[in-house]
C-alpha atoms as a PDB file:
ATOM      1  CA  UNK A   1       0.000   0.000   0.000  1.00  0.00           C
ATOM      2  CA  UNK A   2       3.152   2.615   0.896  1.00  0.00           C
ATOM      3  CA  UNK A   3       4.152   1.973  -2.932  1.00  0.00           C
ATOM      4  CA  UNK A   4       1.386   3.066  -4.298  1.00  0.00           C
ATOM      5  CA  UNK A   5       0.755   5.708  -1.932  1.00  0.00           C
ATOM      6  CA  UNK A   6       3.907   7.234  -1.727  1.00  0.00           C
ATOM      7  CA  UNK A   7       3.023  10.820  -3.036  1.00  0.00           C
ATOM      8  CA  UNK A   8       0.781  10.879  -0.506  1.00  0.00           C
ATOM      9  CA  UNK A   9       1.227  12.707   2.929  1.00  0.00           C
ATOM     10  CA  UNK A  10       0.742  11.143   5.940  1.00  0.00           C
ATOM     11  CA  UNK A  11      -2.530  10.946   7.129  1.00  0.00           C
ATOM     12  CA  UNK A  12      -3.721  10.607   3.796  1.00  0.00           C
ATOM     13  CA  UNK A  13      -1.794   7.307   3.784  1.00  0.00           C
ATOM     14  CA  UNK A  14      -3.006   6.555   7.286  1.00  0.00           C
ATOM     15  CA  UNK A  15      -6.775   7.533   6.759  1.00  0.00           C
ATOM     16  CA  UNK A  16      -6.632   4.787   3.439  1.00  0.00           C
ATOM     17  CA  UNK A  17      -5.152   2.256   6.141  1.00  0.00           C
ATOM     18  CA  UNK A  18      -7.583   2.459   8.686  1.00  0.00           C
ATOM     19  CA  UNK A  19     -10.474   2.282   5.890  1.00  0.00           C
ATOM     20  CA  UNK A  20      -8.782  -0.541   3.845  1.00  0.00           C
ATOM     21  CA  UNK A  21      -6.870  -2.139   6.322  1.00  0.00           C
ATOM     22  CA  UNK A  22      -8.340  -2.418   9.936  1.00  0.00           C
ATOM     23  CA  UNK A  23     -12.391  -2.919   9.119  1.00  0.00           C
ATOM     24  CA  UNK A  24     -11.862  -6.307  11.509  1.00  0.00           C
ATOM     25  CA  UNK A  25     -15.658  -8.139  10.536  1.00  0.00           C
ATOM     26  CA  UNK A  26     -16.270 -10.217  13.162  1.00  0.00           C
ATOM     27  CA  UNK A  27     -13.682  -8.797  15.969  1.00  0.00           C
ATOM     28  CA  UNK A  28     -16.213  -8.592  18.436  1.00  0.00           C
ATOM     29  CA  UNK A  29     -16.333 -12.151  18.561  1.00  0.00           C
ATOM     30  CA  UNK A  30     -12.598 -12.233  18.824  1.00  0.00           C
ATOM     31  CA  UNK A  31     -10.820 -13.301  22.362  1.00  0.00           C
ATOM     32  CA  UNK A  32      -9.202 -10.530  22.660  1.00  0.00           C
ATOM     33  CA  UNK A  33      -6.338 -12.138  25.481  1.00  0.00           C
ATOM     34  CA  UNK A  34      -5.587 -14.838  22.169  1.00  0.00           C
ATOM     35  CA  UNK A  35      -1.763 -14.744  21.946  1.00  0.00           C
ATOM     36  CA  UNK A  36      -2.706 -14.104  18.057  1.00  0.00           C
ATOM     37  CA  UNK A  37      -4.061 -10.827  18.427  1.00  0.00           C
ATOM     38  CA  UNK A  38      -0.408  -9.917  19.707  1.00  0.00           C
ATOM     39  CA  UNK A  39       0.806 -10.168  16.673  1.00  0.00           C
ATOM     40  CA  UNK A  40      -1.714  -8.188  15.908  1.00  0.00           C
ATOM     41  CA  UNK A  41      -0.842  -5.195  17.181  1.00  0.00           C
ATOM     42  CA  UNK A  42       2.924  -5.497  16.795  1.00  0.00           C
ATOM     43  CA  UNK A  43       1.879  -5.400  13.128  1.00  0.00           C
ATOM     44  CA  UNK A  44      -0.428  -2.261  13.729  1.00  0.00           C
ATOM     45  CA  UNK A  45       2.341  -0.313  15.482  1.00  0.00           C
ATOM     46  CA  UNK A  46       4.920  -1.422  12.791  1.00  0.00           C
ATOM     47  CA  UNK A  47       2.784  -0.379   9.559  1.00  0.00           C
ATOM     48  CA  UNK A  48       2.023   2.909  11.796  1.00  0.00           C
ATOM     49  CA  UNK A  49       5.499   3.937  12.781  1.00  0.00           C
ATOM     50  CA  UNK A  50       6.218   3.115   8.957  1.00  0.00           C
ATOM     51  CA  UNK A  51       3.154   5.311   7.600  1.00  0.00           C
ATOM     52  CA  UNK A  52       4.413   8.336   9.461  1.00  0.00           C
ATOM     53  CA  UNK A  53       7.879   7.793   9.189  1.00  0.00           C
ATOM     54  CA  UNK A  54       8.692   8.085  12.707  1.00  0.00           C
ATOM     55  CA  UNK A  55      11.945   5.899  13.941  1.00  0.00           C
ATOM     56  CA  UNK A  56      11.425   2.017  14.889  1.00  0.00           C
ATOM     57  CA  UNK A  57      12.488   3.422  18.869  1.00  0.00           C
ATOM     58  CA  UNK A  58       8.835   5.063  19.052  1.00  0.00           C
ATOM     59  CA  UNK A  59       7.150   4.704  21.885  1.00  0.00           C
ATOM     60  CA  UNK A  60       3.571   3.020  21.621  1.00  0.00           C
ATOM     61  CA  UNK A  61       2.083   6.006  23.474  1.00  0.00           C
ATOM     62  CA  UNK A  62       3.327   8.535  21.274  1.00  0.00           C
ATOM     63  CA  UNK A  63       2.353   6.414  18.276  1.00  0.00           C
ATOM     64  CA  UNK A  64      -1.114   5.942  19.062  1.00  0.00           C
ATOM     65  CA  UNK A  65      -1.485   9.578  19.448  1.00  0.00           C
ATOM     66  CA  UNK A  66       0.280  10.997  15.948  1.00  0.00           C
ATOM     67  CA  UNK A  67      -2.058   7.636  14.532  1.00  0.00           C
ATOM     68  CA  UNK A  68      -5.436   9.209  16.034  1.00  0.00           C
ATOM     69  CA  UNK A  69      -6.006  12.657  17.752  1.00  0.00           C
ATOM     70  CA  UNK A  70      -8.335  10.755  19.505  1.00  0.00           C
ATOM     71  CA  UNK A  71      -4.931   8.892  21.080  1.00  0.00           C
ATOM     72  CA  UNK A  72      -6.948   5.397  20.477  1.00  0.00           C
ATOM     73  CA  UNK A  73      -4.648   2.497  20.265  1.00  0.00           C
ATOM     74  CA  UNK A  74      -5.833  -0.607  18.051  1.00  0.00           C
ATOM     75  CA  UNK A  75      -6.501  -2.881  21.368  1.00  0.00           C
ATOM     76  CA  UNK A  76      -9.136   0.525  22.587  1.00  0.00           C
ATOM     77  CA  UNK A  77     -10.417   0.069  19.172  1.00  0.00           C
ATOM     78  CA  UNK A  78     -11.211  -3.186  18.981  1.00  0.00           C
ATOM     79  CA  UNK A  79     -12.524  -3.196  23.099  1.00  0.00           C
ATOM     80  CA  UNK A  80     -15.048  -0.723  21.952  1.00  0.00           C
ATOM     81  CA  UNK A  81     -16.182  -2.828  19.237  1.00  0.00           C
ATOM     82  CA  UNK A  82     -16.928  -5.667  21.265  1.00  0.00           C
ATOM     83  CA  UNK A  83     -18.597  -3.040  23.922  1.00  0.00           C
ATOM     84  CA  UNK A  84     -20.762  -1.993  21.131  1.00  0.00           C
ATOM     85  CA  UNK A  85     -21.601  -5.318  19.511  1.00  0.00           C
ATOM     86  CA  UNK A  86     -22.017  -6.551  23.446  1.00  0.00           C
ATOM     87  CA  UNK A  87     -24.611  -3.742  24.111  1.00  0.00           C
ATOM     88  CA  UNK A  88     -26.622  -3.927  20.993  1.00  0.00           C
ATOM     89  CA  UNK A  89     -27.295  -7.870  21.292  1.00  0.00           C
ATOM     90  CA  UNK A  90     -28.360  -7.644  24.601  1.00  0.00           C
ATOM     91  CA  UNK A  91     -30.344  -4.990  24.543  1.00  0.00           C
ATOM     92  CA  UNK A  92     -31.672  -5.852  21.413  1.00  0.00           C
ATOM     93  CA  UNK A  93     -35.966  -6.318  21.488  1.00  0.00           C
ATOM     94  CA  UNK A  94     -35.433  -9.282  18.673  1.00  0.00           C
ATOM     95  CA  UNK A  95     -36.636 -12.247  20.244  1.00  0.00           C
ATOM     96  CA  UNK A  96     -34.079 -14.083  18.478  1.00  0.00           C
ATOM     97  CA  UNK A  97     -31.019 -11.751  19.250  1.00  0.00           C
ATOM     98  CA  UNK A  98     -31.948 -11.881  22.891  1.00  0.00           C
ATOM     99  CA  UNK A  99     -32.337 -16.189  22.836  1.00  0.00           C
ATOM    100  CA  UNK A 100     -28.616 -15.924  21.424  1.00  0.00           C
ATOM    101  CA  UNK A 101     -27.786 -13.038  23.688  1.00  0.00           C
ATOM    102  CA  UNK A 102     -28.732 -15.461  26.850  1.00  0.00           C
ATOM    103  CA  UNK A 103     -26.831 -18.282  25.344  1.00  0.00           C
ATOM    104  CA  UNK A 104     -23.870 -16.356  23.996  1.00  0.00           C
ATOM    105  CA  UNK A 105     -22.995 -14.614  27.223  1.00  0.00           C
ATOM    106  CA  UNK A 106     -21.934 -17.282  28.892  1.00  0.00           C
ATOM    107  CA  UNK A 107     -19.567 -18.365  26.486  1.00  0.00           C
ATOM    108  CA  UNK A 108     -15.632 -18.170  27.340  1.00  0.00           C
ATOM    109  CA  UNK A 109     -14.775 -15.594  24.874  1.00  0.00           C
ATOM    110  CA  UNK A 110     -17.956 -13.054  25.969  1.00  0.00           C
ATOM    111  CA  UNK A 111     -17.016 -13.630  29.374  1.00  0.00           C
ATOM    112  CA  UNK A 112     -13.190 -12.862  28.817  1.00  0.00           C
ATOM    113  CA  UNK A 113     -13.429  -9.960  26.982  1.00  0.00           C
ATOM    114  CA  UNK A 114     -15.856  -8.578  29.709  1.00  0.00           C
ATOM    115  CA  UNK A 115     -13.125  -9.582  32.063  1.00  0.00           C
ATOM    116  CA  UNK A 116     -10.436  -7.391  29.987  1.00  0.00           C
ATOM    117  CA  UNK A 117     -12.761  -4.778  29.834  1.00  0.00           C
ATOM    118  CA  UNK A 118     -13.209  -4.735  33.841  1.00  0.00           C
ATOM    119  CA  UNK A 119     -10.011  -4.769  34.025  1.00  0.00           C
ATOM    120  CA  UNK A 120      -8.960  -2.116  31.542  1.00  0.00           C
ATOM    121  CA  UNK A 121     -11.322   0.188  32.929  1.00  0.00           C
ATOM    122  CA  UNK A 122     -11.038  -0.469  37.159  1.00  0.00           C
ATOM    123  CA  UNK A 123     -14.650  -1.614  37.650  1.00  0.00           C
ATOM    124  CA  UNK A 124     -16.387  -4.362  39.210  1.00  0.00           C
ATOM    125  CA  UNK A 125     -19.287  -6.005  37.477  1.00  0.00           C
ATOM    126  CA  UNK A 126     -22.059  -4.030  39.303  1.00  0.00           C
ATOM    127  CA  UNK A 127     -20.239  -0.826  37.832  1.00  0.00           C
ATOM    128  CA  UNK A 128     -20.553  -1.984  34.515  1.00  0.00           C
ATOM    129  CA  UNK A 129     -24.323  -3.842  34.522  1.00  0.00           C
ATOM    130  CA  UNK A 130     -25.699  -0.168  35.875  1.00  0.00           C
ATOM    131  CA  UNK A 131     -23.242   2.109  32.948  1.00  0.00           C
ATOM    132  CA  UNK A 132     -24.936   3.259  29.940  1.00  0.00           C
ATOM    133  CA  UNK A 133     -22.527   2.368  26.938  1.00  0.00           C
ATOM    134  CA  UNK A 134     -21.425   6.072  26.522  1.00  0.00           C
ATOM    135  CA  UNK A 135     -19.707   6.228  29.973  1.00  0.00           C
ATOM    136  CA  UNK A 136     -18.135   3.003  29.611  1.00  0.00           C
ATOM    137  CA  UNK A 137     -16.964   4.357  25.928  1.00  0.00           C
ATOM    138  CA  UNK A 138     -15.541   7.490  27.809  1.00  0.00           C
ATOM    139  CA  UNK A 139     -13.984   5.920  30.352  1.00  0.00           C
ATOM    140  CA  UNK A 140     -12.317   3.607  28.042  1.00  0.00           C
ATOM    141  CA  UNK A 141     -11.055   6.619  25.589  1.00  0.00           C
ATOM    142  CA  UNK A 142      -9.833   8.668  28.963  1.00  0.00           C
ATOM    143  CA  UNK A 143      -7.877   5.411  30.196  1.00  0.00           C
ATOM    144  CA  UNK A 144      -5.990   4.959  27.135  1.00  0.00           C
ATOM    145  CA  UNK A 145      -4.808   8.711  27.184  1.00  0.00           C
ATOM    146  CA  UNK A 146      -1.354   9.765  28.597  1.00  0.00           C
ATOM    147  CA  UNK A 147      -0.547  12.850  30.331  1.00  0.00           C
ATOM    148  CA  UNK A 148      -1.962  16.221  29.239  1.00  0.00           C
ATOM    149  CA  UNK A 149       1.610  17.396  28.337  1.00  0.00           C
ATOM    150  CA  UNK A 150       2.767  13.654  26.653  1.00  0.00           C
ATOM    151  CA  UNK A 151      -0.629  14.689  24.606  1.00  0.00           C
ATOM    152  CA  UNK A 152       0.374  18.001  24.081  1.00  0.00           C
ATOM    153  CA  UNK A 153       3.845  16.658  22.863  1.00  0.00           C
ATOM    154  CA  UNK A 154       2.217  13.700  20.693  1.00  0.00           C
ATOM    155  CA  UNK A 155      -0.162  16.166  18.852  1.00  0.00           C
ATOM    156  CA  UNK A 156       3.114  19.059  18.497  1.00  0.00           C
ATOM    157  CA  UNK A 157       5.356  15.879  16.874  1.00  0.00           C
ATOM    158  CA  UNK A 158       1.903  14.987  14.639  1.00  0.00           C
ATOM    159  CA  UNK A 159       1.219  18.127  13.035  1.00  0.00           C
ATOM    160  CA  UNK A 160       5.922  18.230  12.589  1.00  0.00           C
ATOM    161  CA  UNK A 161       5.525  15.323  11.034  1.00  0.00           C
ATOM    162  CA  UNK A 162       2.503  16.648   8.630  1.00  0.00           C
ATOM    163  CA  UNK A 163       4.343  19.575   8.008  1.00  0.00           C
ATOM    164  CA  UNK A 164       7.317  17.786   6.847  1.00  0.00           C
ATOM    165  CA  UNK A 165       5.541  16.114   4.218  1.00  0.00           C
ATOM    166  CA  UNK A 166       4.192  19.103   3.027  1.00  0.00           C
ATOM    167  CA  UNK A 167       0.010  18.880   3.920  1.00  0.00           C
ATOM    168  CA  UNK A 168       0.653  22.053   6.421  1.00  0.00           C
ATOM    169  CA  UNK A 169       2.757  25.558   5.070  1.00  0.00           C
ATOM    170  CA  UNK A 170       5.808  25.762   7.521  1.00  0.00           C
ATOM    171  CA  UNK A 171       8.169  28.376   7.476  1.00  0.00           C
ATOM    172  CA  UNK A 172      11.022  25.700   8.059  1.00  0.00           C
ATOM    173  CA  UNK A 173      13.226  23.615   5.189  1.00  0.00           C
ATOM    174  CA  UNK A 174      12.886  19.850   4.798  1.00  0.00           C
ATOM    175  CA  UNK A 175      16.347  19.631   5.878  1.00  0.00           C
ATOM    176  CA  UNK A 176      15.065  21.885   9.286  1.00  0.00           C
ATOM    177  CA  UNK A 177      12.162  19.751  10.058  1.00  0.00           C
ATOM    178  CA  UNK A 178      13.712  16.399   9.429  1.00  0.00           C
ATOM    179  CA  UNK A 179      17.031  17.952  12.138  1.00  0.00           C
ATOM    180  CA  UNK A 180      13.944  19.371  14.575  1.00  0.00           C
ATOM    181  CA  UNK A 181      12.397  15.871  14.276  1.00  0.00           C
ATOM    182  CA  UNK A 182      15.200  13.968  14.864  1.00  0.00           C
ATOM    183  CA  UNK A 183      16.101  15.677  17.933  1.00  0.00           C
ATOM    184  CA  UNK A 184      12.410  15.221  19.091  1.00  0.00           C
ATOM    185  CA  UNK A 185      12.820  11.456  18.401  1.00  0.00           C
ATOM    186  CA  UNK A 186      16.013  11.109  20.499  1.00  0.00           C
ATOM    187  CA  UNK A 187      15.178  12.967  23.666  1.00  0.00           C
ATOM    188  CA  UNK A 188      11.312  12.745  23.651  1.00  0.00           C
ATOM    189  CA  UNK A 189      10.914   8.933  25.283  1.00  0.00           C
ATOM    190  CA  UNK A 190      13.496  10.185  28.081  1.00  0.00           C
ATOM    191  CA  UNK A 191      11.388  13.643  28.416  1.00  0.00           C
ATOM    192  CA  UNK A 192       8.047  11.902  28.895  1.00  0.00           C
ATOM    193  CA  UNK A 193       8.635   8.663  30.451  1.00  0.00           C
ATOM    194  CA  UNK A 194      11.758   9.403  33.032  1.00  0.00           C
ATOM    195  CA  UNK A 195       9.906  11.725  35.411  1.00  0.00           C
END
């Protein structure tokens, strides 16, 4: 895909990615502890850090924010996936959906991927029977955020890196922004995760 979108900036190349690349049918259904799914996300992380042309060193944090302003990692993707999927069968009035609803909870994969959820989020089960889905979707966006300076950071290195391939006007040289990166690169992990 980088071949044949190589004139392309960035987040161009990232926005045909997520549409072409990461629709996941069926993830909801997914175990999402499966060793597989590891690889997975080492995948995601690699064709990300490749997309933006950010060095191999990155740290996952920063990634997931110059990915997604939103600062959504692929495992808080797919988590609110199965949330939504989880929500809409059993509250669904379809006498059908709710006969496989009863039976389908209490299979291993519902009931781990609950589990990861609890524990993603800190709740018990109470917590999360008496949530609407919209506070359990905020809480799971706010818990994969980092710091509001790391953020601040994240979204400063995002818009250097759009700017360097030329979808923002930027009173700085190639040769400037790729030296101004660079520097970012080497001493931002230390800056934001050493304190």
């Amino acid at each position: 895909m980088t071949a044949k979108s190589g004139f392309c900036n960035s987040l161009i190349t990232s926005h045909m990615f997520d549409t072409y690349c990461t629709s996941f049918y069926g993830c909801p259904m997914w175990n999402m502890k499966a060793c597989y799914l590891n690889s997975l996300y080492i995948n995601w992380w690699k064709c990300a850090r490749r997309i933006w042309g950010v060095p191999w060193m990155t740290h996952d944090t920063i990634i997931k924010h110059i990915v997604r302003e939103q600062g959504q990692s692929i495992q808080t993707q797919l988590l609110n996936r199965f949330l939504s999927f989880y929500y809409d069968v059993v509250q669904s009035d379809n006498k059908h959906i709710s006969m496989c609803s009863s039976l389908c909870t209490r299979s291993n994969t519902i009931v781990s991927n609950i589990m990861l959820l609890l524990h993603a989020l800190n709740i018990n089960g109470d917590c999360f029977i008496d949530s609407s889905v919209l506070s359990i979707r905020r809480n799971l966006y706010s818990s994969s955020f980092c710091s509001d300076e790391c953020t601040s950071v994240c979204i400063c290195v995002r818009e250097l890196c759009l700017m360097r391939d030329g979808y923002y006007l930027s009173a700085f040289n190639q040769c400037n922004l790729t030296t101004l990166l660079h520097e970012l690169w080497v001493n931002l992990y230390f800056y934001l995760f050493s304190v």
